[in-house]
N, C-alpha and C. Protein backbone atom coordinates (compact mmCIF):
# COMPACT_ATOMS: atom_id res chain seq x y z
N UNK A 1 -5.08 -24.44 3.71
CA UNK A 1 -5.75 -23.15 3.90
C UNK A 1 -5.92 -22.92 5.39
N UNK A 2 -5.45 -21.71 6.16
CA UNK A 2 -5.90 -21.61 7.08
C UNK A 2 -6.84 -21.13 7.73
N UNK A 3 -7.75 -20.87 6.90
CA UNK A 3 -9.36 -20.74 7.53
C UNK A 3 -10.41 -20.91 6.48
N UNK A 4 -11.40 -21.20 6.95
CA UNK A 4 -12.79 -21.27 6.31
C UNK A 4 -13.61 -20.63 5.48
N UNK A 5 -13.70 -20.81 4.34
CA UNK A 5 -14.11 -19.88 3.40
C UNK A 5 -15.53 -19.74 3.15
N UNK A 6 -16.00 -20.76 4.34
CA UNK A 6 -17.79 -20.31 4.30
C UNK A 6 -18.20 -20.81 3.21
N UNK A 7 -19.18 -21.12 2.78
CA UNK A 7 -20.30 -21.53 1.45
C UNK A 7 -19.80 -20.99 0.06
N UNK A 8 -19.43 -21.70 -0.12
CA UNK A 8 -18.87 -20.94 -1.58
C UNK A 8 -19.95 -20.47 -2.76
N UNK A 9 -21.53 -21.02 -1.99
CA UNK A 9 -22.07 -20.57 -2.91
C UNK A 9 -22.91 -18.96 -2.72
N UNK A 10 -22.62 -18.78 -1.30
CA UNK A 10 -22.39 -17.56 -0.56
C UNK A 10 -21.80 -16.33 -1.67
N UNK A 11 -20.85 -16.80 -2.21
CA UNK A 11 -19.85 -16.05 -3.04
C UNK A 11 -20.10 -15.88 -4.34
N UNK A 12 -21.09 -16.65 -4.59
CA UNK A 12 -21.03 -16.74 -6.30
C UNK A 12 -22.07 -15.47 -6.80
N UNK A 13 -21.62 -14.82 -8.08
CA UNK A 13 -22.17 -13.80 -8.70
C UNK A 13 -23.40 -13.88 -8.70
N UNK A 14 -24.48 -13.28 -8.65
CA UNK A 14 -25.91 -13.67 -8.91
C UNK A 14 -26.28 -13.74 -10.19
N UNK A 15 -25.15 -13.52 -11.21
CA UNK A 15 -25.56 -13.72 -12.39
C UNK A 15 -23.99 -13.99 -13.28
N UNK A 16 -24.23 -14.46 -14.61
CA UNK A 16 -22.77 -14.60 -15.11
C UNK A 16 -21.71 -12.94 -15.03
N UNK A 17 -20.58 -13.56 -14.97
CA UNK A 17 -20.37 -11.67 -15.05
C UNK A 17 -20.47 -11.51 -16.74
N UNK A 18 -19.90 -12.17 -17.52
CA UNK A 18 -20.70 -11.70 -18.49
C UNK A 18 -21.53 -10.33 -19.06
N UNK A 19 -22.41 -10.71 -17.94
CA UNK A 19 -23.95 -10.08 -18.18
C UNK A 19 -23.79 -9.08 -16.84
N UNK A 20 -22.97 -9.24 -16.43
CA UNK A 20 -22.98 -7.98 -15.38
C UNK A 20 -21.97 -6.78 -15.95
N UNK A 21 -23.20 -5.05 -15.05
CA UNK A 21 -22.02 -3.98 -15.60
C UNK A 21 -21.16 -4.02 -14.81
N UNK A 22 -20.35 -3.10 -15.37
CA UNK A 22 -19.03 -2.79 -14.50
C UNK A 22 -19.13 -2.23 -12.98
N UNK A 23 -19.92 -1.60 -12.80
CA UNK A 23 -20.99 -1.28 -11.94
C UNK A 23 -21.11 -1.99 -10.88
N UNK A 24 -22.08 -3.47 -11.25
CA UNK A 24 -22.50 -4.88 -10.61
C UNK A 24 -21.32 -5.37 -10.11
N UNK A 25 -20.76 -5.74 -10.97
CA UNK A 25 -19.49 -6.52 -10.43
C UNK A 25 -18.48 -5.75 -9.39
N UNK A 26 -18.21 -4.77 -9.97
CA UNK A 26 -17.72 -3.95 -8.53
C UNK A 26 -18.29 -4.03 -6.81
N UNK A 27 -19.62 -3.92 -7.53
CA UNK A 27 -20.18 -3.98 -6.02
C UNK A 27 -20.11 -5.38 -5.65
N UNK A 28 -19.96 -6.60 -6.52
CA UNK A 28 -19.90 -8.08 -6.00
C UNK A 28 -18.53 -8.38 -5.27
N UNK A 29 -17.74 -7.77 -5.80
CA UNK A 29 -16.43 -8.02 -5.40
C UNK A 29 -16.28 -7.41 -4.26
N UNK A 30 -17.17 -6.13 -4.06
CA UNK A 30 -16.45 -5.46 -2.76
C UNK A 30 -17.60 -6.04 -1.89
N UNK A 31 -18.58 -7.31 -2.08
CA UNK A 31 -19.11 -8.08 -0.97
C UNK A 31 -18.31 -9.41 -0.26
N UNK A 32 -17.25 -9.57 -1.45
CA UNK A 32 -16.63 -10.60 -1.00
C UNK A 32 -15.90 -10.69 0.57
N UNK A 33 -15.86 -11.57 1.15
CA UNK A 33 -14.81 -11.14 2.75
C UNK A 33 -13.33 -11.40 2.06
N UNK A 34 -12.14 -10.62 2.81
CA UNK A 34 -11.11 -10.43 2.38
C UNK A 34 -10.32 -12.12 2.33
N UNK A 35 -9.82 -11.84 1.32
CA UNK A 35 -8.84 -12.78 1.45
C UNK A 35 -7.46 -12.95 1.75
N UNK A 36 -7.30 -13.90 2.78
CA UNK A 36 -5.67 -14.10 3.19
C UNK A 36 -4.56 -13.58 2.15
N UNK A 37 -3.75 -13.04 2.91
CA UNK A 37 -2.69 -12.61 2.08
C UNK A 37 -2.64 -11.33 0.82
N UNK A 38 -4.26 -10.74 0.72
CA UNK A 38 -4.34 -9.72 -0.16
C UNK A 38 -4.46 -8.49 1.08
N UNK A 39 -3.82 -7.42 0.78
CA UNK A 39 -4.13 -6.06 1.43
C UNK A 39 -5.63 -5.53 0.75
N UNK A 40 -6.17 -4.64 1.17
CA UNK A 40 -7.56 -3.94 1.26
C UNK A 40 -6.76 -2.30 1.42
N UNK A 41 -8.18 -1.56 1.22
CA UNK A 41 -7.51 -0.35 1.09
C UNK A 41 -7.57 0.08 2.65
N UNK A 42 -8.18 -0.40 3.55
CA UNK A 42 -8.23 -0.22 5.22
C UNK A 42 -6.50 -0.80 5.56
N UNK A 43 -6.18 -1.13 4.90
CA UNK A 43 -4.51 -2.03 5.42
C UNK A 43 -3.44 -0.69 5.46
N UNK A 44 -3.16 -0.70 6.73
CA UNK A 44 -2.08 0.86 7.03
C UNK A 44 -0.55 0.39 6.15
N UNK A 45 -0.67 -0.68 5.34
CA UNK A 45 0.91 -0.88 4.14
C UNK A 45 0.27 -0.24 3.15
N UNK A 46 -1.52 -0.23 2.82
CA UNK A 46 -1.76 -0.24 1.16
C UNK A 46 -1.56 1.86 1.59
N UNK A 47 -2.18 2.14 2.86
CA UNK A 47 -2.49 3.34 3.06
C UNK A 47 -0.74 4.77 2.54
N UNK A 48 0.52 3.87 3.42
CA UNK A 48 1.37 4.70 3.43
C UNK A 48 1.57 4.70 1.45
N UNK A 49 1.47 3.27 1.19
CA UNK A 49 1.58 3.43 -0.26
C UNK A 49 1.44 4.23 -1.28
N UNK A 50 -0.32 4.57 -0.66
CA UNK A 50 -0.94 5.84 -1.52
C UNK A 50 -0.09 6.83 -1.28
N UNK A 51 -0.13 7.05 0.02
CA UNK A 51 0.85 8.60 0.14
C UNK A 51 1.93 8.82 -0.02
N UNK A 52 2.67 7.78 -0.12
CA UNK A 52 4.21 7.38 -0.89
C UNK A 52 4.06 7.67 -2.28
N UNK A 53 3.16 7.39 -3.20
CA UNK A 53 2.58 7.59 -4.42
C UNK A 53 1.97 9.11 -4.57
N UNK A 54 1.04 9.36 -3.51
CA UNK A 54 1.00 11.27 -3.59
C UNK A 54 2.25 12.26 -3.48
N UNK A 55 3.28 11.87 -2.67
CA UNK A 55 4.46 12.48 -2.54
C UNK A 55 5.19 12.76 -3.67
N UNK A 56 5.55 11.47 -4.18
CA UNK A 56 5.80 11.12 -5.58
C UNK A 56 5.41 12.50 -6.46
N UNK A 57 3.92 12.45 -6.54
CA UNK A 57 3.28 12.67 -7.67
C UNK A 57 3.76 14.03 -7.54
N UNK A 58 3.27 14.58 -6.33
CA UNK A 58 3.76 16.38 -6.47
C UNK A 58 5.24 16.66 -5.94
N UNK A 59 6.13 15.67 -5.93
CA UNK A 59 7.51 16.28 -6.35
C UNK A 59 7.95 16.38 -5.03
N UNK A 60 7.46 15.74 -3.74
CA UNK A 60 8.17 15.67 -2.56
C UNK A 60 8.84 14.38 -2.43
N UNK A 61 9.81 14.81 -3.43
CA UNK A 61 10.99 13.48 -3.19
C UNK A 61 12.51 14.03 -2.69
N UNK A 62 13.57 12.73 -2.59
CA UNK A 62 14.79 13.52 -3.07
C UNK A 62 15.60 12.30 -3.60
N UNK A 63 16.72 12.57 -3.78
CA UNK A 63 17.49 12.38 -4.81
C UNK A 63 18.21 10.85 -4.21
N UNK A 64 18.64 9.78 -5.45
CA UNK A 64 19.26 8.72 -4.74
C UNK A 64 20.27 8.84 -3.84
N UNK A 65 21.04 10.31 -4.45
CA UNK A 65 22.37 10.70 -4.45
C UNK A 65 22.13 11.04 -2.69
N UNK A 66 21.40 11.60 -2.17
CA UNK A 66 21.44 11.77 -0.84
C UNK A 66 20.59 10.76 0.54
N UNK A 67 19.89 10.41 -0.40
CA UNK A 67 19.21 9.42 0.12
C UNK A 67 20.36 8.17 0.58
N UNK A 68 21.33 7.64 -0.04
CA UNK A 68 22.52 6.91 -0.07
C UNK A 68 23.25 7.26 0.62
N UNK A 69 23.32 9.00 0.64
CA UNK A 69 24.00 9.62 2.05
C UNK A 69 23.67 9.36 3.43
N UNK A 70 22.15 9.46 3.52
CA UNK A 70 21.91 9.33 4.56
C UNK A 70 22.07 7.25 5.07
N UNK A 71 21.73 6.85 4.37
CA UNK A 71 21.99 5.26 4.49
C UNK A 71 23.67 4.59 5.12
N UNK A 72 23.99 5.37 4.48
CA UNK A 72 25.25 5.25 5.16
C UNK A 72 26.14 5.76 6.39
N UNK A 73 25.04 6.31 6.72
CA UNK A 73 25.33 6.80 8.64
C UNK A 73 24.83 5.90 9.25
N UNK A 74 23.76 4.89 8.51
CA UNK A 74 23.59 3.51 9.91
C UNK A 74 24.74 3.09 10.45
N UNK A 75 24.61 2.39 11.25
CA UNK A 75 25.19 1.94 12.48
C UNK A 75 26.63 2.69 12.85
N UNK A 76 26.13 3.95 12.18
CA UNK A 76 27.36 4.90 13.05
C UNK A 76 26.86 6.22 14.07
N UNK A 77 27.70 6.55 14.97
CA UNK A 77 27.18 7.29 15.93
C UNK A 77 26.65 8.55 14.99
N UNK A 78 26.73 9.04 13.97
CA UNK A 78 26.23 10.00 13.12
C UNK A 78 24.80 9.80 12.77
N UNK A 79 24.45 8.36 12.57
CA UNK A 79 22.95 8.23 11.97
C UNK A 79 21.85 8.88 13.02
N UNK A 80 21.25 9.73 12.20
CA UNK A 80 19.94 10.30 13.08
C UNK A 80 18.35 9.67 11.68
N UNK A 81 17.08 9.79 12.43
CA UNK A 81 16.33 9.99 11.57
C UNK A 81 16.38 10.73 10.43
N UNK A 82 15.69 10.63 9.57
CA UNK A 82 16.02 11.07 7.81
C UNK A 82 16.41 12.59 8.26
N UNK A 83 14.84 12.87 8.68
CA UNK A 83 14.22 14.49 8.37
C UNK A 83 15.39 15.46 8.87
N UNK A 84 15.50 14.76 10.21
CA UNK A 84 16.36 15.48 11.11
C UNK A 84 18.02 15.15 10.50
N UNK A 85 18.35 14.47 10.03
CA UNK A 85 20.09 14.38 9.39
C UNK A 85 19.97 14.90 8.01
N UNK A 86 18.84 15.18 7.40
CA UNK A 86 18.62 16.42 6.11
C UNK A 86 18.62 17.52 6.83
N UNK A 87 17.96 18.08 7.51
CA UNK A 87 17.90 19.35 8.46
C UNK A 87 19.65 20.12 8.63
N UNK A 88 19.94 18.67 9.08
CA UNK A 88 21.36 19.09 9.54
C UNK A 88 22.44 19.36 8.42
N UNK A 89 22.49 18.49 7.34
CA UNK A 89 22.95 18.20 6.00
C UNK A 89 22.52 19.19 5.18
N UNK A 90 22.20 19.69 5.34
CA UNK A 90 21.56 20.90 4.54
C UNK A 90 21.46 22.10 4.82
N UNK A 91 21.48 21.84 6.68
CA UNK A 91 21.79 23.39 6.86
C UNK A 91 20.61 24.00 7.27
């Protein structure tokens, strides 16, 4: 482990969860300090995610079929950023 996880009894529920609401336990968990290797919703990967997932949701996507287009201008003097080689590709 590479760091210190402090008192483990620091951590423990104040009661069984069991017996805790959904409520309680929420708030126990979000006292916990983060743990290595999990993202948080402050983490700018979990953040673009969401909005990768809002995009999604209301239909600002596009298609494999061009998306594959554009992938295949890497490492040629043609490849530009997405937005801007759709701009162009499209007219």
């Amino acid at each position: 482990m590479d760091r210190d996880p402090g008192d483990f009894t620091a951590h423990t529920p104040p009661k069984a969860l069991a017996d805790m609401s959904e409520g309680e336990i929420s708030d126990w968990l979000a006292s916990l300090p983060p743990a290595p290797g999990i993202r948080h919703g402050d983490d700018p990967d979990t953040r673009s995610e969401e909005r990768a997932l809002a995009d999604y949701a209301a239909g600002r996507v596009h298609s494999h079929a061009t998306v594959s287009q554009w992938l295949r201008t890497c490492g040629t003097p043609d490849h530009r950023p997405f937005r801007e080689w759709l701009t162009r590709h499209d007219g």
